[in-house]
N, C-alpha and C. Protein backbone atom coordinates (compact mmCIF):
# COMPACT_ATOMS: atom_id res chain seq x y z
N UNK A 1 0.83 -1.19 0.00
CA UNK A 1 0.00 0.00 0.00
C UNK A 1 0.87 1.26 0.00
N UNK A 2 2.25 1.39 0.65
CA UNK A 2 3.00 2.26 1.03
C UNK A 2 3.93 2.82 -0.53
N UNK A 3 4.05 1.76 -1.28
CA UNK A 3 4.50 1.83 -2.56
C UNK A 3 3.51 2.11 -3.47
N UNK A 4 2.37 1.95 -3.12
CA UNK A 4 1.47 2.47 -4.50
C UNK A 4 0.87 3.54 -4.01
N UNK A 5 1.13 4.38 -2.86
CA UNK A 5 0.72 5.47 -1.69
C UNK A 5 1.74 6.20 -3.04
N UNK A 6 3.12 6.00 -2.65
CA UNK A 6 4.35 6.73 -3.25
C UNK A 6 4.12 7.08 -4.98
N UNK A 7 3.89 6.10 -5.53
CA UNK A 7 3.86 5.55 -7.04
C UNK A 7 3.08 6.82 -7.55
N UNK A 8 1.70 6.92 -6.47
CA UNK A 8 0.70 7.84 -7.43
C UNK A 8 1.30 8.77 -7.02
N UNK A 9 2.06 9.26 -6.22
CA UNK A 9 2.73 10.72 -5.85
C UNK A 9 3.69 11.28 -6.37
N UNK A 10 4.77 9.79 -6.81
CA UNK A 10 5.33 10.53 -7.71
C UNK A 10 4.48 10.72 -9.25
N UNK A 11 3.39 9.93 -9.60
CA UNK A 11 2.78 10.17 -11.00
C UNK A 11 2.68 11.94 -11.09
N UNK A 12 1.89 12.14 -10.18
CA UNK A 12 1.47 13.38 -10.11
C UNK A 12 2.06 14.05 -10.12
N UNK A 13 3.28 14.19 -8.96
CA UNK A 13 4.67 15.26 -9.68
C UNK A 13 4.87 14.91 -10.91
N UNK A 14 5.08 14.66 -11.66
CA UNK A 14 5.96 14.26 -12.37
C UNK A 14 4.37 14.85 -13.74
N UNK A 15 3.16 14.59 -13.64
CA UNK A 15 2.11 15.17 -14.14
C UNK A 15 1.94 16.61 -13.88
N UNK A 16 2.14 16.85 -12.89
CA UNK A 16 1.77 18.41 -12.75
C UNK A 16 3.23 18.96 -13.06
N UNK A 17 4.62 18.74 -13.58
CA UNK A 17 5.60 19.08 -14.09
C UNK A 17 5.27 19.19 -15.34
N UNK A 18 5.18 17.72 -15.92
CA UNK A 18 4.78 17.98 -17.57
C UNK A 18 3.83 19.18 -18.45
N UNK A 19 3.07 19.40 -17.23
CA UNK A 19 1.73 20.32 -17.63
C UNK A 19 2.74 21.38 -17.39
N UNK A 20 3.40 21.76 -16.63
CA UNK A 20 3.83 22.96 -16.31
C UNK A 20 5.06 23.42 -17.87
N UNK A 21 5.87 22.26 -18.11
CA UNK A 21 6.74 22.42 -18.72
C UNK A 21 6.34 22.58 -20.24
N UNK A 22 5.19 21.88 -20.15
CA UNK A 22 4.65 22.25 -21.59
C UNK A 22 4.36 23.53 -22.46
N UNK A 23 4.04 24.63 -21.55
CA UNK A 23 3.54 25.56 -21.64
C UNK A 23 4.91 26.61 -22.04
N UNK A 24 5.82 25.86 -21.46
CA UNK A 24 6.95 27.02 -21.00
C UNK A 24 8.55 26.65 -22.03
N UNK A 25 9.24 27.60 -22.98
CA UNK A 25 9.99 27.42 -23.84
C UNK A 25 11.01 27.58 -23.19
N UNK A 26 11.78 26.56 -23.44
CA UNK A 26 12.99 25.84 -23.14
C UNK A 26 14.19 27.10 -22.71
N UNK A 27 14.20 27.84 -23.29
CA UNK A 27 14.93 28.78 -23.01
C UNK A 27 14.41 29.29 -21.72
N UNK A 28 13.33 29.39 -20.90
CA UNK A 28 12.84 29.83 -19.75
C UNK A 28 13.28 29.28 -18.68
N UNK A 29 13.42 27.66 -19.01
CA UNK A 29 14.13 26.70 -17.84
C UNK A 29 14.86 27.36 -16.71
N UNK A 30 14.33 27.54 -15.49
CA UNK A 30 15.06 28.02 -14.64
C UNK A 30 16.40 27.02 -14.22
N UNK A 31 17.41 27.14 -14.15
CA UNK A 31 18.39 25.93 -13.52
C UNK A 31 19.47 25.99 -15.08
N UNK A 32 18.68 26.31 -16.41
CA UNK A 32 19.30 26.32 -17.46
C UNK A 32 20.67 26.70 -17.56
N UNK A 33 21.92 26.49 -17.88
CA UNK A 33 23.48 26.64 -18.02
C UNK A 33 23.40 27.15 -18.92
N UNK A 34 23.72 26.53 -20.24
CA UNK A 34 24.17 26.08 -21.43
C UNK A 34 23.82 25.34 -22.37
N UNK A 35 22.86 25.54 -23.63
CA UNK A 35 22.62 24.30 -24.23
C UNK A 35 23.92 23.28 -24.86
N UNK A 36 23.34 22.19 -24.53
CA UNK A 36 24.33 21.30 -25.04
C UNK A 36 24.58 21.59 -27.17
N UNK A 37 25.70 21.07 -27.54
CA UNK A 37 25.54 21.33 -28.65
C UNK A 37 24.92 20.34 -29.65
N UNK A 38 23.97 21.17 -30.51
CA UNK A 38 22.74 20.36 -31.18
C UNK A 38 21.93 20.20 -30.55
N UNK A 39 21.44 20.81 -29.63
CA UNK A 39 20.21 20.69 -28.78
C UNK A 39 19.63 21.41 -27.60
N UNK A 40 20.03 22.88 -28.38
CA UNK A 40 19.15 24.17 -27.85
C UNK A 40 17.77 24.05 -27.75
N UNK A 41 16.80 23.15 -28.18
CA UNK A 41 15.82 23.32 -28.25
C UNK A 41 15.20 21.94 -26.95
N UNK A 42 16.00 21.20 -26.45
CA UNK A 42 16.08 19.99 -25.53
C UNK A 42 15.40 20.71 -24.20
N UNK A 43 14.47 20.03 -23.35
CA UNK A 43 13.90 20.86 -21.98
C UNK A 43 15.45 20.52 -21.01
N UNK A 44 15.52 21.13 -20.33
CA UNK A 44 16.35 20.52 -19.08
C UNK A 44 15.61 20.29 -17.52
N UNK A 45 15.77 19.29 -17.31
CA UNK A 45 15.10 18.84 -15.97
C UNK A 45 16.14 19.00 -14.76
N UNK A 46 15.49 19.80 -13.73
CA UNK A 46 16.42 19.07 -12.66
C UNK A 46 15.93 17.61 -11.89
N UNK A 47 16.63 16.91 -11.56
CA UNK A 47 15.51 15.46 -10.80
C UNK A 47 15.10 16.14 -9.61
N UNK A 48 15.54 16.65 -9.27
CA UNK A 48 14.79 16.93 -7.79
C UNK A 48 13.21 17.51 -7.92
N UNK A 49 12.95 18.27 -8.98
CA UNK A 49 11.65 18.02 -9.42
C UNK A 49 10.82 17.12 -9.70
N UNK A 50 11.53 15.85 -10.15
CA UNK A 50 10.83 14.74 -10.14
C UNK A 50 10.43 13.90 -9.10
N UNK A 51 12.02 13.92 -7.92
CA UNK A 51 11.59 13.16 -6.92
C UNK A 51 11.41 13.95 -6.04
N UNK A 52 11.29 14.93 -6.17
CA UNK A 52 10.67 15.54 -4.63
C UNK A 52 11.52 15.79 -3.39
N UNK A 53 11.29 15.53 -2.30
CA UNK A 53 11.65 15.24 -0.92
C UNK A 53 12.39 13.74 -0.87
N UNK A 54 11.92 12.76 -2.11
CA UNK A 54 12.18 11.28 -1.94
C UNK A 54 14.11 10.85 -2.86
N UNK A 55 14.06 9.79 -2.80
CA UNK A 55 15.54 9.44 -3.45
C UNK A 55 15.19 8.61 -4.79
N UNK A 56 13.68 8.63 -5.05
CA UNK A 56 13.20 7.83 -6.03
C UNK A 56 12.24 7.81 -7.05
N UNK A 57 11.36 7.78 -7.99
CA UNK A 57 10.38 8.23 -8.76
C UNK A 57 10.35 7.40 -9.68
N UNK A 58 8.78 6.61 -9.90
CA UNK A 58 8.36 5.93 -11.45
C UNK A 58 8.31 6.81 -12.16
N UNK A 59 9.02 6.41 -13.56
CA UNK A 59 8.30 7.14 -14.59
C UNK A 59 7.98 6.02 -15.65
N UNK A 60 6.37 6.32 -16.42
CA UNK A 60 5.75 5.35 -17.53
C UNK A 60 6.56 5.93 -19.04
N UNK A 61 6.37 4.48 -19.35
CA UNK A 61 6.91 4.91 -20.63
C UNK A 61 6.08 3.86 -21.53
N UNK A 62 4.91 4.22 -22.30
CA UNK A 62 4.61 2.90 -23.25
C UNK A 62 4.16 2.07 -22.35
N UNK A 63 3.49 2.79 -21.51
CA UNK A 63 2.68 1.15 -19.95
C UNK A 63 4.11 0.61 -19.66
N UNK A 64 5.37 0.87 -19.27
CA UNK A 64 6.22 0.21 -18.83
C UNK A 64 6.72 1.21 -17.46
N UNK A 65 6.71 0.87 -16.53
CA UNK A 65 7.15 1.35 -15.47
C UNK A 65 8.61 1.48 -15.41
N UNK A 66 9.31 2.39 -15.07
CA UNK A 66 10.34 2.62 -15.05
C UNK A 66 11.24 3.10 -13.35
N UNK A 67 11.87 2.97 -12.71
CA UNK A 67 12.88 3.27 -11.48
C UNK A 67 13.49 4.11 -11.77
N UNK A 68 13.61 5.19 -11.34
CA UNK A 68 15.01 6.35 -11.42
C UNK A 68 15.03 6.51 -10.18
N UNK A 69 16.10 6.49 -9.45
CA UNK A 69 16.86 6.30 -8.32
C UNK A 69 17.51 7.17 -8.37
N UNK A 70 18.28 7.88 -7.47
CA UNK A 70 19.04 8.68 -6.79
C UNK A 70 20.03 7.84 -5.87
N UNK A 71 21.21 7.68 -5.57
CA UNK A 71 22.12 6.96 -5.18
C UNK A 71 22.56 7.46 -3.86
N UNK A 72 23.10 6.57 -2.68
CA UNK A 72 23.92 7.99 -1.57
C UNK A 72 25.08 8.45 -2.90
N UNK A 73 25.33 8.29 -3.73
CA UNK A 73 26.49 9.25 -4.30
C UNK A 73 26.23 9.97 -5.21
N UNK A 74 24.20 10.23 -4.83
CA UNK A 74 23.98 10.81 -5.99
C UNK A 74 24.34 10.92 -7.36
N UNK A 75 24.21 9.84 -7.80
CA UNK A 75 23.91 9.48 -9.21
C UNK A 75 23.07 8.82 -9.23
N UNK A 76 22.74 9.12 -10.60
CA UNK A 76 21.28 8.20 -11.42
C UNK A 76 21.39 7.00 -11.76
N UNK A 77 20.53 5.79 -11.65
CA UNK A 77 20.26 4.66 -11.82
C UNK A 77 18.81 4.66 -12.43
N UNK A 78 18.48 4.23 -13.38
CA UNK A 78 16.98 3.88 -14.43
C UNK A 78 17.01 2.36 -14.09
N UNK A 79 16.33 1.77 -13.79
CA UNK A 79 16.23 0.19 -14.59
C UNK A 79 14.61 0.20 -14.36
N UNK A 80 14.36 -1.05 -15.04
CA UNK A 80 13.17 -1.47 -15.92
C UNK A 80 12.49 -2.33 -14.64
């Protein structure tokens, strides 16, 4: 229950981001550096928007659930 408590919480961040980011041109990105080269037009995410307060967040892809993790050494981990 505690994992599907989490699951829909992160859906929803991660929904009420998309809605937000949609609206808003890439160049606005707060957190923005530098576009990488060939891909000024790419959004930039920070994760901490995604996961929140947490070290972790589903994201769907194609009905496939996905893990993005946050590490203690802070780095990213995806698996399936």
């Amino acid at each position: 229950m505690e994992d599907q408590r989490r699951t829909l919480s992160a859906v929803s961040r991660l929904s009420t981001w998309i809605a937000a980011m949609s609206s808003v041109p890439p160049s606005d990105i707060s957190g923005k550096t530098a576009p990488l080269p060939g891909q000024s037009d790419v959004p930039i995410v920070d994760v901490r928007q995604l996961v929140g307060a947490g070290r972790e967040v589903i994201l769907m892809h194609l009905g496939e659930a996905y893990r993005l993790r946050v590490t203690a050494r802070d780095r990213l981990i995806l698996t399936k």
